[in-house]
C-alpha atoms as a PDB file:
ATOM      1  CA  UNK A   1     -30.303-143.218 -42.909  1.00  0.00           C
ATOM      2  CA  UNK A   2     -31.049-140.087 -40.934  1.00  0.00           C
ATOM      3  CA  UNK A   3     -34.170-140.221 -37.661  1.00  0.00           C
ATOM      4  CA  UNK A   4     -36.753-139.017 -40.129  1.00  0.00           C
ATOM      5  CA  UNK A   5     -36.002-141.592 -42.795  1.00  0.00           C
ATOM      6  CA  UNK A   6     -36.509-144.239 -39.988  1.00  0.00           C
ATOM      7  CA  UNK A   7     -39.430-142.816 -38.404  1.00  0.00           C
ATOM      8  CA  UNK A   8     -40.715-142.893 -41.727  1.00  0.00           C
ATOM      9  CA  UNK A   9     -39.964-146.518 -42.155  1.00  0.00           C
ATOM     10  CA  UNK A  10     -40.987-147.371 -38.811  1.00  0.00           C
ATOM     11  CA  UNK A  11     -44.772-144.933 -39.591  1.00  0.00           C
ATOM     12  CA  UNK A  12     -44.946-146.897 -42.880  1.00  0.00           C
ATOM     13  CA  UNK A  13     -44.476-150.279 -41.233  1.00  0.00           C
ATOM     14  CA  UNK A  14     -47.384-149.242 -38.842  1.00  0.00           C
ATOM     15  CA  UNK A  15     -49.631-148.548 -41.610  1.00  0.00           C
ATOM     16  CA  UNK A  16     -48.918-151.780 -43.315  1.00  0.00           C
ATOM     17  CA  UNK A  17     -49.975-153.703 -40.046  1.00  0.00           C
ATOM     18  CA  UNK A  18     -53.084-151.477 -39.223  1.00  0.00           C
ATOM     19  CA  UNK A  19     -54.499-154.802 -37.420  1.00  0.00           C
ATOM     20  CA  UNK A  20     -51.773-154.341 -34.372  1.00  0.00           C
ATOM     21  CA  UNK A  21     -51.311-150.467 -35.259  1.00  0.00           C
ATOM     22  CA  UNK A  22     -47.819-150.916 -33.239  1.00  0.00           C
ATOM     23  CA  UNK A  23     -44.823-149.068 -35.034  1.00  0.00           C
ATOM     24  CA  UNK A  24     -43.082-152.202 -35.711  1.00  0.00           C
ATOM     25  CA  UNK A  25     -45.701-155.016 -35.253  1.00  0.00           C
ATOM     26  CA  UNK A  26     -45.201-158.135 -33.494  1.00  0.00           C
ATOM     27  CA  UNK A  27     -41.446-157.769 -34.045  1.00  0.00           C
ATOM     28  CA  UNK A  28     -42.139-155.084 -31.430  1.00  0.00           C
ATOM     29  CA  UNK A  29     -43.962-157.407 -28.994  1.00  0.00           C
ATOM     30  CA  UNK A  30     -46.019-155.441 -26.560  1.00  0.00           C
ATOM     31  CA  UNK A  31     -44.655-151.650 -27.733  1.00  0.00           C
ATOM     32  CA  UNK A  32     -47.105-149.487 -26.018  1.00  0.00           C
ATOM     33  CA  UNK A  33     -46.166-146.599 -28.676  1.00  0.00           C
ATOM     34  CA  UNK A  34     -48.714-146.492 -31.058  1.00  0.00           C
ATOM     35  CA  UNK A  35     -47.561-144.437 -34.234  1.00  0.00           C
ATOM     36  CA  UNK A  36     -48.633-141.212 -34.722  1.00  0.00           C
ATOM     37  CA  UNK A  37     -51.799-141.990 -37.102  1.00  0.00           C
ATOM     38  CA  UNK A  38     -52.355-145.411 -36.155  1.00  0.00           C
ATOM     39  CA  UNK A  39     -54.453-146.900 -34.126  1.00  0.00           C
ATOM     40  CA  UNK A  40     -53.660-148.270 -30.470  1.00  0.00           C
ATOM     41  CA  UNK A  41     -52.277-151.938 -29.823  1.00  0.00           C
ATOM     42  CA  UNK A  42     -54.279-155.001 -29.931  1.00  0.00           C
ATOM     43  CA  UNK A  43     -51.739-155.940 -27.527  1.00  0.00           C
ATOM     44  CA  UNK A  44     -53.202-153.264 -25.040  1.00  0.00           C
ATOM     45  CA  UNK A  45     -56.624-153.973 -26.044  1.00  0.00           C
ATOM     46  CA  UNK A  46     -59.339-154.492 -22.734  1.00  0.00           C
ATOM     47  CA  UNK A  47     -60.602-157.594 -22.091  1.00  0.00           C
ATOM     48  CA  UNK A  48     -63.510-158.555 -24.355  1.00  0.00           C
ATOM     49  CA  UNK A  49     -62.478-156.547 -27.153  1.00  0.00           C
ATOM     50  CA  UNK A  50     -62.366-157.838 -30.996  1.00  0.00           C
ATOM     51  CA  UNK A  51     -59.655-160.144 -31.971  1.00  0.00           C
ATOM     52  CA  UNK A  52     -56.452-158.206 -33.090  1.00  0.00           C
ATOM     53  CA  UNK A  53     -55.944-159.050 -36.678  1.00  0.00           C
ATOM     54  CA  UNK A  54     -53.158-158.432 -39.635  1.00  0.00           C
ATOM     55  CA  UNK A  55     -49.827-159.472 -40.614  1.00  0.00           C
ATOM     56  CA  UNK A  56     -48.530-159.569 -36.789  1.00  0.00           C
ATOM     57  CA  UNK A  57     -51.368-161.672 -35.588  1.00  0.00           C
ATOM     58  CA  UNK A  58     -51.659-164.052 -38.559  1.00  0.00           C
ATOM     59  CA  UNK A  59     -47.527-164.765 -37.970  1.00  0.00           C
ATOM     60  CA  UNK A  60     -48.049-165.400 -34.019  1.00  0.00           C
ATOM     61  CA  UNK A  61     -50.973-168.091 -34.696  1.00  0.00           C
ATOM     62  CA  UNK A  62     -48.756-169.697 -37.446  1.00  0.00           C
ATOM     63  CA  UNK A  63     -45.623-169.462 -35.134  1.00  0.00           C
ATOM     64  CA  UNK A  64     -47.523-170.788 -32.286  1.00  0.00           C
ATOM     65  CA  UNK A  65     -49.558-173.552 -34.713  1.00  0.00           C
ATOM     66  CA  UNK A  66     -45.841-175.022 -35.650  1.00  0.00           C
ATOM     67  CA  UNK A  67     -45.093-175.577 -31.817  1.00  0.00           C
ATOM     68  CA  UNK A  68     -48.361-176.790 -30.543  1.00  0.00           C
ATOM     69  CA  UNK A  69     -49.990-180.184 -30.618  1.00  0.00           C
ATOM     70  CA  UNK A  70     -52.617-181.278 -28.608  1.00  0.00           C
ATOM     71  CA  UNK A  71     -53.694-179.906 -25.473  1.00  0.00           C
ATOM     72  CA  UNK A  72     -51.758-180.612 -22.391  1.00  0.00           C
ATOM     73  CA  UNK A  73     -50.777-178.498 -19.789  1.00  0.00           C
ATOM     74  CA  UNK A  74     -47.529-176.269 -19.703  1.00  0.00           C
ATOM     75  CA  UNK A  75     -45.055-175.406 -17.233  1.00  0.00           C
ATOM     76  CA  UNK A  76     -45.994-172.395 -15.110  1.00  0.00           C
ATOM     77  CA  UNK A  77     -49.261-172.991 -14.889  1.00  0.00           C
ATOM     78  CA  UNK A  78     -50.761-172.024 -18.254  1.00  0.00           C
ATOM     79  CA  UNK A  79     -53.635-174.130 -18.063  1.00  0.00           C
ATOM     80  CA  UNK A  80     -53.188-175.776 -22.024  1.00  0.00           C
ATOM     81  CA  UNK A  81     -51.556-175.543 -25.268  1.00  0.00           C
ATOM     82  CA  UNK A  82     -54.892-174.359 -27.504  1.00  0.00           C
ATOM     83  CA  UNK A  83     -55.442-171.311 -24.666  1.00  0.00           C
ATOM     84  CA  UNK A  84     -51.711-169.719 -26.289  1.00  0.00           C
ATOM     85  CA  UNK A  85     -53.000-169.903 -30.100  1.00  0.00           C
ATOM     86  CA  UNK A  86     -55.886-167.396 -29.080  1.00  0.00           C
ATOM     87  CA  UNK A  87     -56.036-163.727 -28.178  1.00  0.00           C
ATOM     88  CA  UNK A  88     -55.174-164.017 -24.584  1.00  0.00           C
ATOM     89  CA  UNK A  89     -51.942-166.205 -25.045  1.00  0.00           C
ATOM     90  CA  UNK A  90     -51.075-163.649 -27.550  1.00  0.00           C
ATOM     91  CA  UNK A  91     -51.741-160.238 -25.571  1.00  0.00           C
ATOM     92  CA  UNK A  92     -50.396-162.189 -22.734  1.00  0.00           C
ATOM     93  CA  UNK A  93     -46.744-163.054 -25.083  1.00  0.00           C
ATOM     94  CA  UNK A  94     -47.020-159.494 -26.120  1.00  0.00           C
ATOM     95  CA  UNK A  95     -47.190-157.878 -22.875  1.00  0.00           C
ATOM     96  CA  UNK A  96     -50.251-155.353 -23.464  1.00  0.00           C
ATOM     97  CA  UNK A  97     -49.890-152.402 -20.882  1.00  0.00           C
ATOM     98  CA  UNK A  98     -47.533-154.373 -18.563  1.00  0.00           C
ATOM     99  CA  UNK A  99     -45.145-156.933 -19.192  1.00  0.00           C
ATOM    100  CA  UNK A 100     -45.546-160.247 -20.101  1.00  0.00           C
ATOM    101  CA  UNK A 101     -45.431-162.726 -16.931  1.00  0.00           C
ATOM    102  CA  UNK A 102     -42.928-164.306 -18.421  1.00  0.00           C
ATOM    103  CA  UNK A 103     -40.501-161.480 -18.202  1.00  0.00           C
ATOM    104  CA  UNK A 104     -41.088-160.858 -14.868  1.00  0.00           C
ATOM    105  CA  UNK A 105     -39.577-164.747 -13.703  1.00  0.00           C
ATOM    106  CA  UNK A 106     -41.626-167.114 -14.658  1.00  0.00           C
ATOM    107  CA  UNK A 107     -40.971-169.487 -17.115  1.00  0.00           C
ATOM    108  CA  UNK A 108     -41.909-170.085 -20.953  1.00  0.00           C
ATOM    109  CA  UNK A 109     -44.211-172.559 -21.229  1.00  0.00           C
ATOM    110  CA  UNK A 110     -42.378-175.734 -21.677  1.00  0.00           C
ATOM    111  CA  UNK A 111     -43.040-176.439 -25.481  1.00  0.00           C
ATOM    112  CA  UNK A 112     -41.313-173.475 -26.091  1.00  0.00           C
ATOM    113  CA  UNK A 113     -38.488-173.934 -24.377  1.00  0.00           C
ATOM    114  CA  UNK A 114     -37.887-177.678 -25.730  1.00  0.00           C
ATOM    115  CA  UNK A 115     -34.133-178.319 -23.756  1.00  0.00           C
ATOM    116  CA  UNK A 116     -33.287-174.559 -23.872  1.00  0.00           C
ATOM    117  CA  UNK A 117     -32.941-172.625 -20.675  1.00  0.00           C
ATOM    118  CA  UNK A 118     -32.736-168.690 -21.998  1.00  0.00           C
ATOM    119  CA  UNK A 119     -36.041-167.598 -22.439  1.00  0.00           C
ATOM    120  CA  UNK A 120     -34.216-164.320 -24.393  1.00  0.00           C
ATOM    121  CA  UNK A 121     -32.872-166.941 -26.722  1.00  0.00           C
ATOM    122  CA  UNK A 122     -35.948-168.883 -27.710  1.00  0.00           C
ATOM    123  CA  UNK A 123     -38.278-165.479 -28.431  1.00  0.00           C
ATOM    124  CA  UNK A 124     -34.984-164.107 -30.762  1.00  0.00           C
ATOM    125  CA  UNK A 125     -35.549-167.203 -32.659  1.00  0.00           C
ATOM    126  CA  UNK A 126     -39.665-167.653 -32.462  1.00  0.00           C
ATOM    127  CA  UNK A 127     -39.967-163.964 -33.634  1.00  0.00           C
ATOM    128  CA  UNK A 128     -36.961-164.138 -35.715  1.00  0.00           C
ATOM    129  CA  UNK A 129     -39.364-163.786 -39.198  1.00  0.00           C
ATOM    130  CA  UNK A 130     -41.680-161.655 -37.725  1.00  0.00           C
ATOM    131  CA  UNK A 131     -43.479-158.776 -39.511  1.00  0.00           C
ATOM    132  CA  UNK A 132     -41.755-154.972 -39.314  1.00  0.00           C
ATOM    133  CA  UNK A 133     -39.633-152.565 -39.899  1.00  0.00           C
ATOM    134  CA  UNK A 134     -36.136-153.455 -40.511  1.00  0.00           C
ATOM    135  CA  UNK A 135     -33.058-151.684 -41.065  1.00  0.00           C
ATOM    136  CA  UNK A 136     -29.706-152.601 -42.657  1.00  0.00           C
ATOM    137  CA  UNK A 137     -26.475-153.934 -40.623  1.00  0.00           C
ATOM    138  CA  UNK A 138     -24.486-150.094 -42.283  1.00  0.00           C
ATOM    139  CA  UNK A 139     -27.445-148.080 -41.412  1.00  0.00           C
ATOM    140  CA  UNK A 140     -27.649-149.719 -37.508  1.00  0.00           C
ATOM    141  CA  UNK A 141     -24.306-148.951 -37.364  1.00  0.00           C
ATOM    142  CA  UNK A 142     -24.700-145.375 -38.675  1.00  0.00           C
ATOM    143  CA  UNK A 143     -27.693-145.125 -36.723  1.00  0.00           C
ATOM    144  CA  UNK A 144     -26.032-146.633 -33.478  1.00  0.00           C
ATOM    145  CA  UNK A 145     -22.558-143.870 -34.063  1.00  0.00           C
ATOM    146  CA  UNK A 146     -24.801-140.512 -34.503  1.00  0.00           C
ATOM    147  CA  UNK A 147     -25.027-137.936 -32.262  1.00  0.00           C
ATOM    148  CA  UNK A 148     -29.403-137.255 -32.037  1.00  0.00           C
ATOM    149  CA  UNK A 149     -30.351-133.957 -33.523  1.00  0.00           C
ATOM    150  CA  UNK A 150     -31.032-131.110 -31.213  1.00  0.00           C
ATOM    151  CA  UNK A 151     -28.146-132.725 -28.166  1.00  0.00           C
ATOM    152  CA  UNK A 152     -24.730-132.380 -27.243  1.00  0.00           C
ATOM    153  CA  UNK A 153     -23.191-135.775 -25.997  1.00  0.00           C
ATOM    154  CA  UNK A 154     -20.094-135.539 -23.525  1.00  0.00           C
ATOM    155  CA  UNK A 155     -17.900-138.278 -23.843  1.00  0.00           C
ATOM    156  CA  UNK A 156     -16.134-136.992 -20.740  1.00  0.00           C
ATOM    157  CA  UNK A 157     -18.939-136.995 -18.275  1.00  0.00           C
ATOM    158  CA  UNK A 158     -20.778-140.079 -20.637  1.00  0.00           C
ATOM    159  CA  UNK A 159     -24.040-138.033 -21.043  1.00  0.00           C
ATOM    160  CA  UNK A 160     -26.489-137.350 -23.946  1.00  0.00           C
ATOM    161  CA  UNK A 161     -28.163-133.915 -22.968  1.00  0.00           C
ATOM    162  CA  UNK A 162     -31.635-132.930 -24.822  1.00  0.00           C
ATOM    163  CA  UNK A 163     -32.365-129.055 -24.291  1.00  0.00           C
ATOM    164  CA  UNK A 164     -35.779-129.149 -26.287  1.00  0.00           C
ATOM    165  CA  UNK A 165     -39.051-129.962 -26.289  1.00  0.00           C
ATOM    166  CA  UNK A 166     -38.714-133.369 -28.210  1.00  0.00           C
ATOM    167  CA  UNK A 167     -35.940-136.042 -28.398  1.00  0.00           C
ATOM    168  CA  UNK A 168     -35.156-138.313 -30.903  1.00  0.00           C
ATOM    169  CA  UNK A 169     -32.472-140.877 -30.693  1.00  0.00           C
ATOM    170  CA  UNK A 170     -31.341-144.338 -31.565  1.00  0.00           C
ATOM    171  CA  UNK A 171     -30.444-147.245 -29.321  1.00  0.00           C
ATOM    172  CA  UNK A 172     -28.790-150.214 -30.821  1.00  0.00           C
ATOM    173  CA  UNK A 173     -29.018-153.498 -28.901  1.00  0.00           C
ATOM    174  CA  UNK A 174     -25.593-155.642 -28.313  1.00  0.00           C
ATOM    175  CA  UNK A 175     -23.996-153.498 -31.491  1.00  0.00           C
ATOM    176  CA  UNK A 176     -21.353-155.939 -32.975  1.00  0.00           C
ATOM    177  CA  UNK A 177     -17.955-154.525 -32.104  1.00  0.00           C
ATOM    178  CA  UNK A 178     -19.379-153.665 -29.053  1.00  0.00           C
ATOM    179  CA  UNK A 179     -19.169-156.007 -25.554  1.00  0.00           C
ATOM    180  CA  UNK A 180     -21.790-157.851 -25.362  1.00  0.00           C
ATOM    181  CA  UNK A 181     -25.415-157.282 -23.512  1.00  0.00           C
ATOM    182  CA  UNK A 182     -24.966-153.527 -23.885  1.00  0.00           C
ATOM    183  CA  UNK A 183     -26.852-150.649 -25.611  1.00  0.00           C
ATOM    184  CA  UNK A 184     -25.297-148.404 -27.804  1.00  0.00           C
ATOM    185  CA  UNK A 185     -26.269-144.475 -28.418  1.00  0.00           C
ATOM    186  CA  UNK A 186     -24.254-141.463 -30.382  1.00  0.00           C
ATOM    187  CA  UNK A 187     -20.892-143.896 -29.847  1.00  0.00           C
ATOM    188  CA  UNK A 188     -21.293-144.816 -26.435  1.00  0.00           C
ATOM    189  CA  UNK A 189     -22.290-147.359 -24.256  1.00  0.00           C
ATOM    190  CA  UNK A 190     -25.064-147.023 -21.842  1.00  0.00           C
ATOM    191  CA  UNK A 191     -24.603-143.339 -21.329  1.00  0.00           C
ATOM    192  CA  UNK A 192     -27.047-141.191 -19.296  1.00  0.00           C
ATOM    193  CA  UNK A 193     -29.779-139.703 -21.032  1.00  0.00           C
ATOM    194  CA  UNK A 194     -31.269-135.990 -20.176  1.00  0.00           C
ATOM    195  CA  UNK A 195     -34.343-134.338 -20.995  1.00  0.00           C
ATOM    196  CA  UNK A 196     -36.201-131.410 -19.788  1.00  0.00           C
ATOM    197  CA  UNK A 197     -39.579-132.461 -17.783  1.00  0.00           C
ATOM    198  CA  UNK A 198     -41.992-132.669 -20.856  1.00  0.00           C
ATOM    199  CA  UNK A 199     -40.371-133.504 -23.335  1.00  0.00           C
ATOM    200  CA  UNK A 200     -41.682-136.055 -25.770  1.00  0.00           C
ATOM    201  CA  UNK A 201     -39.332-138.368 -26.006  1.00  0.00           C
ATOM    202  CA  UNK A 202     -39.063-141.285 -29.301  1.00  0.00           C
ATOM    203  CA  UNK A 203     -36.768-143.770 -28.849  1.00  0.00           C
ATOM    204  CA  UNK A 204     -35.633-145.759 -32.312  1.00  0.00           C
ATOM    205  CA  UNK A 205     -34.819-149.153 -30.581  1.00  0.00           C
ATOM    206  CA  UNK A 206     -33.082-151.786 -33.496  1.00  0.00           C
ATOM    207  CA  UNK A 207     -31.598-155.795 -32.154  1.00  0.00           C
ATOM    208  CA  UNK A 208     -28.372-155.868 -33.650  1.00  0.00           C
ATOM    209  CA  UNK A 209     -27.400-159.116 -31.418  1.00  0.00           C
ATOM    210  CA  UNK A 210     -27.512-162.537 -33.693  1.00  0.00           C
ATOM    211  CA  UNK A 211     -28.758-164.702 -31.057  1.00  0.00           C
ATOM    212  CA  UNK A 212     -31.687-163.583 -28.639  1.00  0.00           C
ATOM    213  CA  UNK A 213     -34.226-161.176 -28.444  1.00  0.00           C
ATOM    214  CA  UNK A 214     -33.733-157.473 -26.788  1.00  0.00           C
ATOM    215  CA  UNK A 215     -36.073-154.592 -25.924  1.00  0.00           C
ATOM    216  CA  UNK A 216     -35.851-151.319 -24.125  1.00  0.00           C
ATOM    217  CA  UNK A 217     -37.952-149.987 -21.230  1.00  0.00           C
ATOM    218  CA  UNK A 218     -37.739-146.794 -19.073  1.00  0.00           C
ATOM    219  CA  UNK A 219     -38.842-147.964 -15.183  1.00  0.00           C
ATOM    220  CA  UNK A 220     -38.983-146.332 -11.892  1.00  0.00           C
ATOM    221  CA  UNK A 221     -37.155-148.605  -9.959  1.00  0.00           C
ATOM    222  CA  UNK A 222     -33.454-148.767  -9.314  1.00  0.00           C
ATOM    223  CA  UNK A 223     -30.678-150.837 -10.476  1.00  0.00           C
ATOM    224  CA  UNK A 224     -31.380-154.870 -10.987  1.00  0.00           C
ATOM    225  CA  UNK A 225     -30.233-157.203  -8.546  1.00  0.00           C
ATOM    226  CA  UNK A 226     -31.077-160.690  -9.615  1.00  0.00           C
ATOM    227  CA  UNK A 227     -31.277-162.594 -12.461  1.00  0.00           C
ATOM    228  CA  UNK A 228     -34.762-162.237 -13.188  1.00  0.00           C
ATOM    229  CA  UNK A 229     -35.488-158.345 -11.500  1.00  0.00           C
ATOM    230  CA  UNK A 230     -38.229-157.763 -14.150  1.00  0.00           C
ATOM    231  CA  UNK A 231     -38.891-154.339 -12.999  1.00  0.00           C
ATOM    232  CA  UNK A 232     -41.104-153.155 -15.631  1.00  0.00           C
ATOM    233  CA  UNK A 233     -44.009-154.232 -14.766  1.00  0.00           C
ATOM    234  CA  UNK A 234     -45.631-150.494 -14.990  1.00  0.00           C
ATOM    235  CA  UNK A 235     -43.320-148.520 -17.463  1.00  0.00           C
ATOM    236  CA  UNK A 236     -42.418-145.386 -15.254  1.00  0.00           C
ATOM    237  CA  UNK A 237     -44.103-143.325 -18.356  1.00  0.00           C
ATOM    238  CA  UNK A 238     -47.619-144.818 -20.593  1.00  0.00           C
ATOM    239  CA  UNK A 239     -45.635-146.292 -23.797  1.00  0.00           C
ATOM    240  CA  UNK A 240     -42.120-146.806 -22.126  1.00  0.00           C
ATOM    241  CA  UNK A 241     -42.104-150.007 -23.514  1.00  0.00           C
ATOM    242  CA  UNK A 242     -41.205-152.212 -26.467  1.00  0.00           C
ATOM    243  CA  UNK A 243     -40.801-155.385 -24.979  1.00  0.00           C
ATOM    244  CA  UNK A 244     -38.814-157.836 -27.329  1.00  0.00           C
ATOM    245  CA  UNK A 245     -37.703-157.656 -31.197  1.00  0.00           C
ATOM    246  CA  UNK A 246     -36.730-161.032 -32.482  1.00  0.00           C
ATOM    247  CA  UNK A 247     -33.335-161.846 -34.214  1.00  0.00           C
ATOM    248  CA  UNK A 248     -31.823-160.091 -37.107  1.00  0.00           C
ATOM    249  CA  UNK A 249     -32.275-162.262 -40.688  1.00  0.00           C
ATOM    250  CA  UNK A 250     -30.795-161.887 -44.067  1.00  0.00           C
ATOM    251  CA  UNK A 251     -33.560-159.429 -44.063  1.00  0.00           C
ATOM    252  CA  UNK A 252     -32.398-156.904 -42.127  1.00  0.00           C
ATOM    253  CA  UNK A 253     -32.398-156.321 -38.148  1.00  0.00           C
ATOM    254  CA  UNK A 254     -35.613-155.814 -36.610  1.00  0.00           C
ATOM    255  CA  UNK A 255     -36.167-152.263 -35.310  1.00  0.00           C
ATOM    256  CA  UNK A 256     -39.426-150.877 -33.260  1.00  0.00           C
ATOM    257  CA  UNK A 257     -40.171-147.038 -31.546  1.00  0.00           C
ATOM    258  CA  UNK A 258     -40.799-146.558 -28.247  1.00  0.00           C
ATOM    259  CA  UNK A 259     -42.332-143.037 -27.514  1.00  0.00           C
ATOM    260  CA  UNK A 260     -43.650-140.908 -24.457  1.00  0.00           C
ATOM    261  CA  UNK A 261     -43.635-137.835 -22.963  1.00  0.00           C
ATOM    262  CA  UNK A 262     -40.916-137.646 -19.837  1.00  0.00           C
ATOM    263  CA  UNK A 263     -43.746-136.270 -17.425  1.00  0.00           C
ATOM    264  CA  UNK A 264     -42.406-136.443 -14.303  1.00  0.00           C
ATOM    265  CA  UNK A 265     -38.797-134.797 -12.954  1.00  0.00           C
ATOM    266  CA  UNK A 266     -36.455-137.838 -11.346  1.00  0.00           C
ATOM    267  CA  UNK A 267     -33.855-140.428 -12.219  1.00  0.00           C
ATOM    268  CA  UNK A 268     -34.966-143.357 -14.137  1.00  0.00           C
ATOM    269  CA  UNK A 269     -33.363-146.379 -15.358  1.00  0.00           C
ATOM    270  CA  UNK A 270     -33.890-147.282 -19.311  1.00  0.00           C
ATOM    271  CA  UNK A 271     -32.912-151.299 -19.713  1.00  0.00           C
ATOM    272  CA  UNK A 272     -33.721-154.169 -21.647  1.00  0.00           C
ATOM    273  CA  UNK A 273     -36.572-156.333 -20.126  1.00  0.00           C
ATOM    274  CA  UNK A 274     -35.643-159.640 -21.225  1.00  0.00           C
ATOM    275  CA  UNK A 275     -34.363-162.214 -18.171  1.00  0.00           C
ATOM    276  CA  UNK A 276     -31.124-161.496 -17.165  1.00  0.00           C
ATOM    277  CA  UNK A 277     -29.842-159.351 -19.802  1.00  0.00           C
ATOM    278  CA  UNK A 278     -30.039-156.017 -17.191  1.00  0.00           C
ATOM    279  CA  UNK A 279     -28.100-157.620 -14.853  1.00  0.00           C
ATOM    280  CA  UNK A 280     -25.324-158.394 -17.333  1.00  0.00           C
ATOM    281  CA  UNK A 281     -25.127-154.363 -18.309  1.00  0.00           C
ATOM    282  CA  UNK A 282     -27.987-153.347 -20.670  1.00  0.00           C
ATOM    283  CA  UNK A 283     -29.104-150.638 -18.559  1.00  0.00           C
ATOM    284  CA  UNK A 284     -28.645-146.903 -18.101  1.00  0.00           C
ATOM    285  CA  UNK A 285     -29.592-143.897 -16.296  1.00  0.00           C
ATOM    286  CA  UNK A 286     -32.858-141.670 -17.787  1.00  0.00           C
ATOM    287  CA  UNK A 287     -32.950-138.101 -16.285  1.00  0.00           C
ATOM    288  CA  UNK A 288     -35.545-136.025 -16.316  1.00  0.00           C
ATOM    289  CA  UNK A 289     -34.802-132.526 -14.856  1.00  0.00           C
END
């Protein structure tokens, strides 16, 4: 399956979810790239606006309804149960314009967790069904192997180079085959990316890992240094950010589209958000020049 088959998927997806208007729903949690005609993110949505509603929203409050029972408080100071079947618990899950609080060191609420202790884990599993686009295990690994349209990729100096005034490309999270905790674009693994200030950039992000969730985010800061660095909480550019897709199914493997335009000139680091996964190698250098 080529980009433009995908992005097609990934635009028809959005249209089919119009009540999140996301490019790949919840299964995207908190991806600030609205698609092209859609509308943007209930996730991003100001305080006081209407209730998000659709396929993504009806899954979270059914997700959420088979883990809570009455209304006691939570670990890390979420003040009940009933507050995370509403619209804040869910824009706060879903990150919105910044990431979710849990994703920058604090913990799941505790009846979420149950006995586990990898927050990346759980969500893979909660969000595992979740509404979106998916794509095939041969086309991720088609996908994950191509060399994007319009760059030339040097194995030798472990760079993807865009020359124009868009770039397309696909990242594939922990590709099997691969080591693990790693992203994989044109072949290799965690190379740099570089793009001409301006250029609007779409980023095809798809989970290929079993077992936990994964996302992708481009941030300012430098290289992670703790378990939980959680250094996106502002996206270095607006819509740098798909948060978390949950775990592949006999369906397919969840895939989402992150998309911005590489304003600024610097070096950036693209990574996956979720605790701890950074620091074990899924992250990479983003130049803009």
């Amino acid at each position: 399956m080529k980009h433009t088959r995908l992005a097609a998927v990934l635009g028809t997806a959005a249209l089919a979810t119009a009540g999140l208007g996301a490019a790949a729903a919840i299964a995207a949690c908190g991806s600030a790239a609205p698609a092209p005609a859609a509308s943007a993110s209930a996730s991003q949505a100001p305080a006081g606006a209407s209730p998000p509603s659709g396929s993504a929203y009806s899954f979270y409050r059914s997700m959420m309804g088979g883990l809570y029972s009455g209304s006691s408080g939570m670990m890390g100071g979420t003040p009940s149960r009933g507050w995370m079947m509403g619209v804040s618990g869910y824009r706060w899950m879903t990150g919105g314009p910044a990431g979710p609080a849990w994703m920058r060191g604090r913990a799941l609420p505790g009846f979420m967790m149950g006995t586990a202790r990898d927050p990346g884990a759980v969500m893979g599993a909660l969000f595992a069904n979740a509404p979106g686009p998916r794509v095939s295990p041969a086309q991720a690994a088609r996908l994950g192997g191509q060399v994007p349209a319009g760059a030339v990729a040097s194995r030798a100096r472990h760079t993807i180079t865009f020359s124009g005034p868009a770039a397309r490309f696909t990242v594939l999270a922990s590709p099997p085959g691969g080591r693990d905790e790693t992203f994989r674009i044109a072949g290799l693994t965690n190379p740099a990316i570089v793009v001409p200030a301006g250029t609007r950039v779409s980023i095809d992000v798809i989970n290929a890992d079993p077992d936990t969730a994964h996302g992708l985010v481009v941030t300012a800061r430098g290289a992670p240094s703790s378990w939980m660095p959680m250094m996106t909480a502002r996206p270095a550019f607006t819509g740098a950010a798909l948060w978390f897709l949950g775990n592949p199914t006999s369906a397919g493997m969840h895939a989402g589209t992150v998309t911005f335009t590489a304003s600024t000139p610097g070096t950036y680091r693209y990574l996956c958000p979720v605790p701890g996964h950074a620091q074990k190698g899924m992250t990479g250098t983003f130049i803009v020049s």
